[in-house]
Protein backbone atom coordinates (compact mmCIF):
# COMPACT_ATOMS: atom_id res chain seq x y z
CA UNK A 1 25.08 118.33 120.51
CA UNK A 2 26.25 121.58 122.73
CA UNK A 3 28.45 123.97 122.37
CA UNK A 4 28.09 125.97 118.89
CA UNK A 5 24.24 125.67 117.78
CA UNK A 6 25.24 126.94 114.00
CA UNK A 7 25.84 123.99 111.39
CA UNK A 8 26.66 124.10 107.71
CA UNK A 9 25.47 120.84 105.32
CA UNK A 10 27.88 119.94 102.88
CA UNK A 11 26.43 117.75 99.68
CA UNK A 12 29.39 115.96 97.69
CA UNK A 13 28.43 114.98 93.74
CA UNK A 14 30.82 113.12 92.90
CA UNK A 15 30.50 112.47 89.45
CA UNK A 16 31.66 114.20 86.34
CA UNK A 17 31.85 113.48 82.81
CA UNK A 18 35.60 113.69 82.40
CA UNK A 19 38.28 113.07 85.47
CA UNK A 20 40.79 116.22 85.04
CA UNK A 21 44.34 114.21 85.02
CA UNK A 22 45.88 117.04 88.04
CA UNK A 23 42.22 115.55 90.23
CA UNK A 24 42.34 113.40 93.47
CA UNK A 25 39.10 114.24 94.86
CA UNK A 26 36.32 111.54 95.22
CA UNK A 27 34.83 111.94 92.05
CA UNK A 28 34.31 109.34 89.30
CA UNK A 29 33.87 109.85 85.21
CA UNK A 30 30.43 108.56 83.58
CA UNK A 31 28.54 108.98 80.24
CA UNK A 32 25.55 109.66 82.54
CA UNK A 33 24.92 110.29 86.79
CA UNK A 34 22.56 108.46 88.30
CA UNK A 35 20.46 111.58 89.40
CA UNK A 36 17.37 110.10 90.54
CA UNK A 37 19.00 106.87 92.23
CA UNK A 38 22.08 109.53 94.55
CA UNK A 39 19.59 111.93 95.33
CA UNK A 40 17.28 109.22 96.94
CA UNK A 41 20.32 107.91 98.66
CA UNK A 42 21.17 111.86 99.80
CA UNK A 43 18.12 112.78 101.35
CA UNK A 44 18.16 109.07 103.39
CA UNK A 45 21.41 110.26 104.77
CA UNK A 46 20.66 113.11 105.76
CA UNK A 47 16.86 112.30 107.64
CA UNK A 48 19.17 109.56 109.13
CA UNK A 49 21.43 112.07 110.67
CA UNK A 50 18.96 115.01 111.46
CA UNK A 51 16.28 112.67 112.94
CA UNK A 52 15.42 111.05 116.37
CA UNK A 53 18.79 110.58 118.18
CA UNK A 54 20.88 111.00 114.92
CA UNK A 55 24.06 113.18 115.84
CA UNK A 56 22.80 116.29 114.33
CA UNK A 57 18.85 116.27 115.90
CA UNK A 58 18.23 119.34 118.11
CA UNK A 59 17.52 123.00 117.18
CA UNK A 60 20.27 123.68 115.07
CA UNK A 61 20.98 127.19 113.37
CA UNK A 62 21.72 126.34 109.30
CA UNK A 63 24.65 128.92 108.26
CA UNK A 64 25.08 127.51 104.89
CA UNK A 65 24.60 124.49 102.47
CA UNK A 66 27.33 123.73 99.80
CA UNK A 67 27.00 121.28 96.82
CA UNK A 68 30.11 120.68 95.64
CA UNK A 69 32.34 117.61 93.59
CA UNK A 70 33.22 116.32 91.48
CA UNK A 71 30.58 118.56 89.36
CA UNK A 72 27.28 119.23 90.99
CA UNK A 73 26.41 120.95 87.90
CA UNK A 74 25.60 117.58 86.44
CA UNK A 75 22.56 117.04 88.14
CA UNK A 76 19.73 119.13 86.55
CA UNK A 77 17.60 121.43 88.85
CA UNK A 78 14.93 119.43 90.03
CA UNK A 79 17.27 117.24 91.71
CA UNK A 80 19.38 120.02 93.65
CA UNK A 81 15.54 121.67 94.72
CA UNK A 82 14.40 118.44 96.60
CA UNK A 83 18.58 118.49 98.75
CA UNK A 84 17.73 122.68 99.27
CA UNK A 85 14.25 122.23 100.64
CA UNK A 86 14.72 118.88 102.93
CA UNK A 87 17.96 120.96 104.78
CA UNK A 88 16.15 124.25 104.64
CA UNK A 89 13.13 123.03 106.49
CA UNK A 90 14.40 121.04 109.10
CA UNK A 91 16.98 123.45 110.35
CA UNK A 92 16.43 127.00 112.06
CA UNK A 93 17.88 129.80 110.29
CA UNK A 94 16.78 132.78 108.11
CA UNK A 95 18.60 133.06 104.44
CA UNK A 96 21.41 130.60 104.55
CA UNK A 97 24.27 130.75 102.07
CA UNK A 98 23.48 128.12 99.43
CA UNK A 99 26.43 127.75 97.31
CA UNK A 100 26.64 125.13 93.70
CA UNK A 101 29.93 124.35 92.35
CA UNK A 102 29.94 124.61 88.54
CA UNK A 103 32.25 123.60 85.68
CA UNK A 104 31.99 126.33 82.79
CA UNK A 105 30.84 123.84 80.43
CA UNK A 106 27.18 122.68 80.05
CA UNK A 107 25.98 126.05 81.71
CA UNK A 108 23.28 128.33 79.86
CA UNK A 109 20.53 130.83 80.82
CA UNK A 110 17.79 127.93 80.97
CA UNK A 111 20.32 125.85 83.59
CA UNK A 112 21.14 128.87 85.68
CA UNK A 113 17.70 130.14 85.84
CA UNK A 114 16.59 126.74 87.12
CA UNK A 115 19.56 126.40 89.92
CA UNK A 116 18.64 129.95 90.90
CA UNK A 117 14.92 128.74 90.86
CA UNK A 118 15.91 125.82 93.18
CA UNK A 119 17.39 128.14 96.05
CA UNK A 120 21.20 128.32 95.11
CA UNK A 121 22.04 131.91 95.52
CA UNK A 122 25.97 131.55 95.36
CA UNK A 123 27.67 130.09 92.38
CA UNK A 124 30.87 129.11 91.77
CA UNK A 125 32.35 128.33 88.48
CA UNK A 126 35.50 126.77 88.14
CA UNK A 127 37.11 128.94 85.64
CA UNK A 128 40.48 127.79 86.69
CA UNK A 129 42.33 129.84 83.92
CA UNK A 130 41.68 132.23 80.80
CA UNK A 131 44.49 130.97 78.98
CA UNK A 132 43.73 128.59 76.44
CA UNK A 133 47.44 126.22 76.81
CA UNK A 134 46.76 126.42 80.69
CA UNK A 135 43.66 124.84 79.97
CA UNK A 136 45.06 122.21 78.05
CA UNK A 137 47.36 121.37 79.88
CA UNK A 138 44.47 121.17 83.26
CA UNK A 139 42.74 118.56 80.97
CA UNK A 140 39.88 121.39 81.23
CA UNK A 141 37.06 120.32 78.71
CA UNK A 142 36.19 124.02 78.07
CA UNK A 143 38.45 126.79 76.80
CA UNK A 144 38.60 130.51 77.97
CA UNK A 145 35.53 132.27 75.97
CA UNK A 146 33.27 129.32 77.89
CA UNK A 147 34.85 130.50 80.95
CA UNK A 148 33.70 134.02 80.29
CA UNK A 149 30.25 133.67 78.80
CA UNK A 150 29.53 130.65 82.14
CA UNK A 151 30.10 133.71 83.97
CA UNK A 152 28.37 136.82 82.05
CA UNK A 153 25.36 133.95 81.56
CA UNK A 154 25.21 133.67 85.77
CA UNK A 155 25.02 137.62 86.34
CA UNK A 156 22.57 137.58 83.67
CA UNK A 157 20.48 135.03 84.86
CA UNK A 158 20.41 136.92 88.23
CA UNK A 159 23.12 135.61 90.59
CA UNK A 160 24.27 138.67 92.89
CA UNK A 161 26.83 136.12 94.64
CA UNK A 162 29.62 134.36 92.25
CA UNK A 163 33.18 133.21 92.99
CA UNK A 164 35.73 132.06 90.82
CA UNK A 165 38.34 128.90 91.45
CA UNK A 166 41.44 130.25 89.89
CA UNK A 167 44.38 127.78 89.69
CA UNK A 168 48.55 128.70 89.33
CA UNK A 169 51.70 127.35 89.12
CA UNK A 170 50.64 125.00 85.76
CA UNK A 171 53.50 123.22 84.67
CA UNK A 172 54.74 125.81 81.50
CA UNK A 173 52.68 128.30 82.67
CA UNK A 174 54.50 131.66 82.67
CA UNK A 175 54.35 134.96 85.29
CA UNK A 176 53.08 136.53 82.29
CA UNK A 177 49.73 133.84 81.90
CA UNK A 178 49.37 134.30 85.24
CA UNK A 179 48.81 137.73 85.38
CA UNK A 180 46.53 137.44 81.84
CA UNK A 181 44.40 135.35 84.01
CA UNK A 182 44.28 137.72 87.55
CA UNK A 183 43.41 140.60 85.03
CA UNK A 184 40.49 138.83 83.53
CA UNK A 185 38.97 137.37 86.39
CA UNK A 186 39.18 141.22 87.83
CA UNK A 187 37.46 142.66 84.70
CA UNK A 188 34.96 140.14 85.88
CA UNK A 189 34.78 141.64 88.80
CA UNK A 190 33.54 138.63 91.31
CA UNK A 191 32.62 138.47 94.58
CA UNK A 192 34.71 136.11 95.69
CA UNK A 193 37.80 134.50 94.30
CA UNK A 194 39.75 131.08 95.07
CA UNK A 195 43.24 131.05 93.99
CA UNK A 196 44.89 127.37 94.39
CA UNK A 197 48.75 126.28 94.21
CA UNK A 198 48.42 123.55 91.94
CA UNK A 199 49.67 120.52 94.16
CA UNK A 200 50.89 117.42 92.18
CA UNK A 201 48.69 114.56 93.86
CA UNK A 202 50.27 111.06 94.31
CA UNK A 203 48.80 107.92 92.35
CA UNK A 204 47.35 110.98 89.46
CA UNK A 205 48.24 111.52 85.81
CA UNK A 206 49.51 114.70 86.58
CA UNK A 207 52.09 112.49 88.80
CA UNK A 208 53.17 110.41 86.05
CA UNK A 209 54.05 113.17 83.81
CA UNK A 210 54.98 116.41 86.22
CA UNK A 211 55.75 114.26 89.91
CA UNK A 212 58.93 114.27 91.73
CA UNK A 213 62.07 113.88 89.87
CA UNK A 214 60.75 114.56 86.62
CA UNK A 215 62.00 117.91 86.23
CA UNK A 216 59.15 119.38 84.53
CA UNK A 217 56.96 121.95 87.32
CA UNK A 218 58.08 125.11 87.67
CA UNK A 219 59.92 126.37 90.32
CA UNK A 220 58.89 127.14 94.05
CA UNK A 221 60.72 130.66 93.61
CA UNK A 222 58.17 131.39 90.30
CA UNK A 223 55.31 129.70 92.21
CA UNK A 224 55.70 132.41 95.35
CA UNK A 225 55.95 135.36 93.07
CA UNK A 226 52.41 134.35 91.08
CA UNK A 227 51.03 133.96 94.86
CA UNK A 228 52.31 137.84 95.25
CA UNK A 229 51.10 138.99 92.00
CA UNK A 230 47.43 137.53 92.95
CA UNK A 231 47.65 139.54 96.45
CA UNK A 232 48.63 142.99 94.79
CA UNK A 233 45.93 142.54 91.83
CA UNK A 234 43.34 141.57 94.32
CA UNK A 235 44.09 144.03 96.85
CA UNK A 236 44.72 146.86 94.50
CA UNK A 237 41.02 145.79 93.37
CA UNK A 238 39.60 146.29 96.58
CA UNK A 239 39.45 142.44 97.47
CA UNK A 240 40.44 141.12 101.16
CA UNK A 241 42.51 138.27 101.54
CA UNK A 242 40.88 136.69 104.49
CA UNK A 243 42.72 133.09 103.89
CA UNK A 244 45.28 131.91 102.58
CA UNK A 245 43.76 130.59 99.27
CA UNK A 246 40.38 133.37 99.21
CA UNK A 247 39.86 136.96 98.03
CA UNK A 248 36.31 138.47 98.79
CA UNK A 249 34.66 141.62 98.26
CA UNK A 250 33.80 143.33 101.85
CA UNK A 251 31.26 141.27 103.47
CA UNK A 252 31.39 138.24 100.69
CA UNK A 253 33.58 136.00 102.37
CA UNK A 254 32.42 132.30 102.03
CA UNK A 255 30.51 131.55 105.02
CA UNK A 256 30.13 127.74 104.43
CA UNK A 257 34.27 127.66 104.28
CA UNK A 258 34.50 130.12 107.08
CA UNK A 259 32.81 127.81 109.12
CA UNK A 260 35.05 125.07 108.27
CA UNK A 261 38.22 126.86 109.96
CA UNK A 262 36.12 128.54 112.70
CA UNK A 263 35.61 125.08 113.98
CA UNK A 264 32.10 125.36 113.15
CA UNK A 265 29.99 121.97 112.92
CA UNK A 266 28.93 120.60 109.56
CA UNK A 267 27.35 117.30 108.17
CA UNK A 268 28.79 116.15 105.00
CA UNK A 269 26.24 113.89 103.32
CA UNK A 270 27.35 111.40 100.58
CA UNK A 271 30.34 109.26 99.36
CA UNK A 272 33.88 110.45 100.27
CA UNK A 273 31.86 113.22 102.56
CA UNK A 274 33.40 114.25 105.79
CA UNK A 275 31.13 116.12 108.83
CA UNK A 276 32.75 117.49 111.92
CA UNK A 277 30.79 117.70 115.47
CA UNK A 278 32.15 120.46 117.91
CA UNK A 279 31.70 121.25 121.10
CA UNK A 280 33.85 122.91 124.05
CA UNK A 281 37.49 120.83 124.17
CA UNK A 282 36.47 118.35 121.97
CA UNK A 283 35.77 117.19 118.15
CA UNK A 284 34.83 114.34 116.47
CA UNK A 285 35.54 113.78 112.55
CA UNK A 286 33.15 111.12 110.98
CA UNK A 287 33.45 110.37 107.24
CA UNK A 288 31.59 108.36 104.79
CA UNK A 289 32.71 105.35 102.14
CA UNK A 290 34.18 107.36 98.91
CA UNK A 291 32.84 104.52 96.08
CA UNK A 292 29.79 105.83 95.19
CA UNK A 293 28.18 102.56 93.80
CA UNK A 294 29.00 101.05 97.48
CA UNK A 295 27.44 104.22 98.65
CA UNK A 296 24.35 103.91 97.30
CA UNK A 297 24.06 99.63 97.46
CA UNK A 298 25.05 100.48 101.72
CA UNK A 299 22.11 103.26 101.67
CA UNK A 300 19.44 101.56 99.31
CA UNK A 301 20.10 98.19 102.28
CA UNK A 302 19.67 100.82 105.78
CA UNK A 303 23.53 100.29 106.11
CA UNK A 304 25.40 103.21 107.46
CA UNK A 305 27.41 105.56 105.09
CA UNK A 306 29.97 105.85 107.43
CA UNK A 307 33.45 104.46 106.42
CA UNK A 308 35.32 105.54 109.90
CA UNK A 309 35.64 108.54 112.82
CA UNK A 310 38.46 110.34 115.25
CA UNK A 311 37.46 111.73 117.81
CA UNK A 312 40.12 114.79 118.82
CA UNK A 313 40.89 115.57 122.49
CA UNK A 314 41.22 118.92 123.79
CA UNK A 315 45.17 119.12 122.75
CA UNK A 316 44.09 117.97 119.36
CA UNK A 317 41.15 120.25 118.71
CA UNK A 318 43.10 123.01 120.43
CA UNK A 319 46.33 122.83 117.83
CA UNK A 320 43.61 122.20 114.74
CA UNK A 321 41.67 125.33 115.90
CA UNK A 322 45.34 127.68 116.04
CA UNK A 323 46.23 125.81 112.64
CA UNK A 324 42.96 126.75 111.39
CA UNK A 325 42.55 130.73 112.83
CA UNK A 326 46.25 130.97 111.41
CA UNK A 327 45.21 130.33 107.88
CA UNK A 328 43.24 133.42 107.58
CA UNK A 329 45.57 136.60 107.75
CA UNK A 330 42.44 139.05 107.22
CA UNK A 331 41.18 137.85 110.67
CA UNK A 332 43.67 135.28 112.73
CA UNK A 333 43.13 133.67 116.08
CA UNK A 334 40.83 135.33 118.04
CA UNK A 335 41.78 134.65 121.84
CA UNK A 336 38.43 135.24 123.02
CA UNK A 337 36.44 132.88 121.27
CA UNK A 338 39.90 130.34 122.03
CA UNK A 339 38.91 130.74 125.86
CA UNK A 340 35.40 130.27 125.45
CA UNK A 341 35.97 127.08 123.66
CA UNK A 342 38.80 125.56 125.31
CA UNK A 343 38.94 127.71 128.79
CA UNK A 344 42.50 128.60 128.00
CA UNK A 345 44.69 131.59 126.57
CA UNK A 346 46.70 130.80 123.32
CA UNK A 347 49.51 133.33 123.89
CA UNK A 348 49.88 131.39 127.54
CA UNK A 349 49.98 127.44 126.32
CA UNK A 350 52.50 128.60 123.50
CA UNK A 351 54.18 131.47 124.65
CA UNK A 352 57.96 130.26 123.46
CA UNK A 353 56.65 129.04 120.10
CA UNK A 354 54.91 132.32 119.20
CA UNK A 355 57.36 134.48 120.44
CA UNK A 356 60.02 132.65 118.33
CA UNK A 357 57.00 133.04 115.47
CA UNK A 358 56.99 136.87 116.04
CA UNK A 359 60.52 137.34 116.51
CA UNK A 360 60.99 135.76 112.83
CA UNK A 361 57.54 138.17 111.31
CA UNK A 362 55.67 135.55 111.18
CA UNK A 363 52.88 136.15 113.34
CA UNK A 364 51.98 139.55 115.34
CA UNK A 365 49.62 139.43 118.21
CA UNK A 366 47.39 143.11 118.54
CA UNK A 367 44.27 144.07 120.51
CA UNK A 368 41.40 142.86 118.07
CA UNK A 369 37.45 143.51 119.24
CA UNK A 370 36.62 139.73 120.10
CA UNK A 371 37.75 139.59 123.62
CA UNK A 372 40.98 139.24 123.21
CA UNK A 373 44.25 139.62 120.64
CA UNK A 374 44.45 138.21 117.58
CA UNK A 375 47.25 136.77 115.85
């Protein structure tokens, strides 16, 4: 690898004990995870990668790790500690951001203590509403007061770092719930908060019952006023809104998902996981087989994980990287950091397009202090 020497690790768990019926993620429902057996399978993927000529050896800077799912908070803590340690010692880097996704449920001071032990020191609890029928309706297995306590319980047990995953636009959810919800999770007072459009995924239950034609999801009109009413709470709290979907408190933005639309590179490591290698003009995507039994048989044989890759050319990576800068409002495309990737000036490749973009409000281009405008 050249180019950027920073890299984030992402770990996908991709089992849970109940599939949410709105889900399409690679995650799978089981009476019990196979901790022991994934977390053997894990750590080969990942010496695979990181050693000898594997396509992330070299001094590497580690940014952040993030465990997410599915529910990573199935596993217990001794089998996140042995994932922390193998990525913290083979990178470079000083205190990494080590963030654990968390469902509400099956979290208490003993649990927390022990993630915290095992060098997680962002958490993020997928609260998703504090209104009980919202919850119900989700196919959420724990109800609002869970929500709560899972939080008050992770302060407690000494996390200084915890976001919230907030979800609107629930089929008979009102403006009204909405805002119930935004005021809570401010009384909370996070660090960082996640608010998510709920999209209706083909092939899901949620599809069946709420899908096109069926008459039954609320409106996009309704939908665009609970995105305003998240802005003004959250602003009016003192959050930023540095992407589309995230709120953070000054200096608490996620750096793991920063990195993701920065263009930073990251190795995903188990099934359904995706890692991205970048370098000056160019990309390449790689991503692994999503069944996690053929996962683990592939592993436990020396087979690759890998189900398929793209790589991107430079008109490719150079469209995903002004996709990507334009999804963050709080910071936008920084020109300088363009031309030192790609060698070429934004405002000059798409000149017509963004004027016709600014003309309509829909992107502004100032002086910003990376070397260049922003838009």
């Amino acid at each position: 690898m050249d180019g950027k020497k920073e890299v984030g690790v992402y770990i996908h768990i991709p089992f849970c004990s109940h599939k949410c019926p709105y889900c399409d993620f690679c995650s799978v429902a089981v009476s019990e995870a196979p901790e022991k057996r994934y977390v053997g399978c894990l750590l080969r993927e990942f010496h695979a990668a990181v050693d000898g000529e594997g396509p992330f050896g070299g001094p590497l800077e580690l940014k952040s790790i993030y465990v997410g799912g599915g529910t990573p908070s199935i596993l217990s803590p001794s089998s996140v500690k042995p994932l922390i340690e193998a990525v913290r010692k083979t990178f470079a880097g000083t205190e990494p951001e080590v963030t654990m996704e968390a469902n509400p449920g099956g979290l208490g001071p003993e649990r927390l203590s022990g993630y915290l032990a095992a060098g997680v020191n962002r958490i993020s609890i997928g609260a998703q509403s504090f209104v009980e029928k919202d919850l119900e309706t989700l196919g959420r297995t724990h109800d609002a007061r869970t929500a709560l306590e899972a939080f008050r319980e992770a302060r407690r047990a000494g996390f200084e770092n915890i976001a919230l995953d907030l979800i609107f636009g629930i089929p008979g959810q009102s403006l009204a719930d909405w805002e119930t919800t935004l005021h809570k999770a401010m009384e909370l007072h996070p660090e960082h908060v996640s608010v998510y459009n709920l999209t209706i995924e083909e092939g899901t239950p949620f599809d069946t019952l709420y899908g096109k034609g069926k008459g039954k999801g609320l409106a996009e009109e309704v939908e665009l006023e609970m995105f305003g009413r998240a802005r003004e709470i959250f602003s009016e709290g003192g959050y930023v809104h540095y992407e589309i979907s995230n709120y953070s408190l000054e200096g608490r933005m996620s750096v793991h998902n920063s990195g993701y639309w920065s263009g930073r590179s990251y190795l995903g490591l188990g099934a359904g996981a995706h890692s991205y290698l970048g370098r000056p003009g160019w990309g390449k995507r790689l991503w692994n087989v999503e069944d996690p039994w053929a996962y683990m048989t592939g592993m436990e044989k020396g087979a690759e994980a890998r189900a398929g890759c793209e790589e991107l050319g430079e008109k490719e990576a150079m469209l995903e990287a002004i996709m990507l800068g334009l999804r963050m409002p709080g910071m936008g495309l920084d020109v300088g950091e363009f031309w030192a990737r790609f060698g070429k000036d934004p405002r000059t490749l798409f000149s017509g397009r963004l004027k016709a973009l600014e003309e309509r409000g829909l992107v502004r281009c100032e002086a910003g202090g990376g070397g260049g405008a922003e838009g």
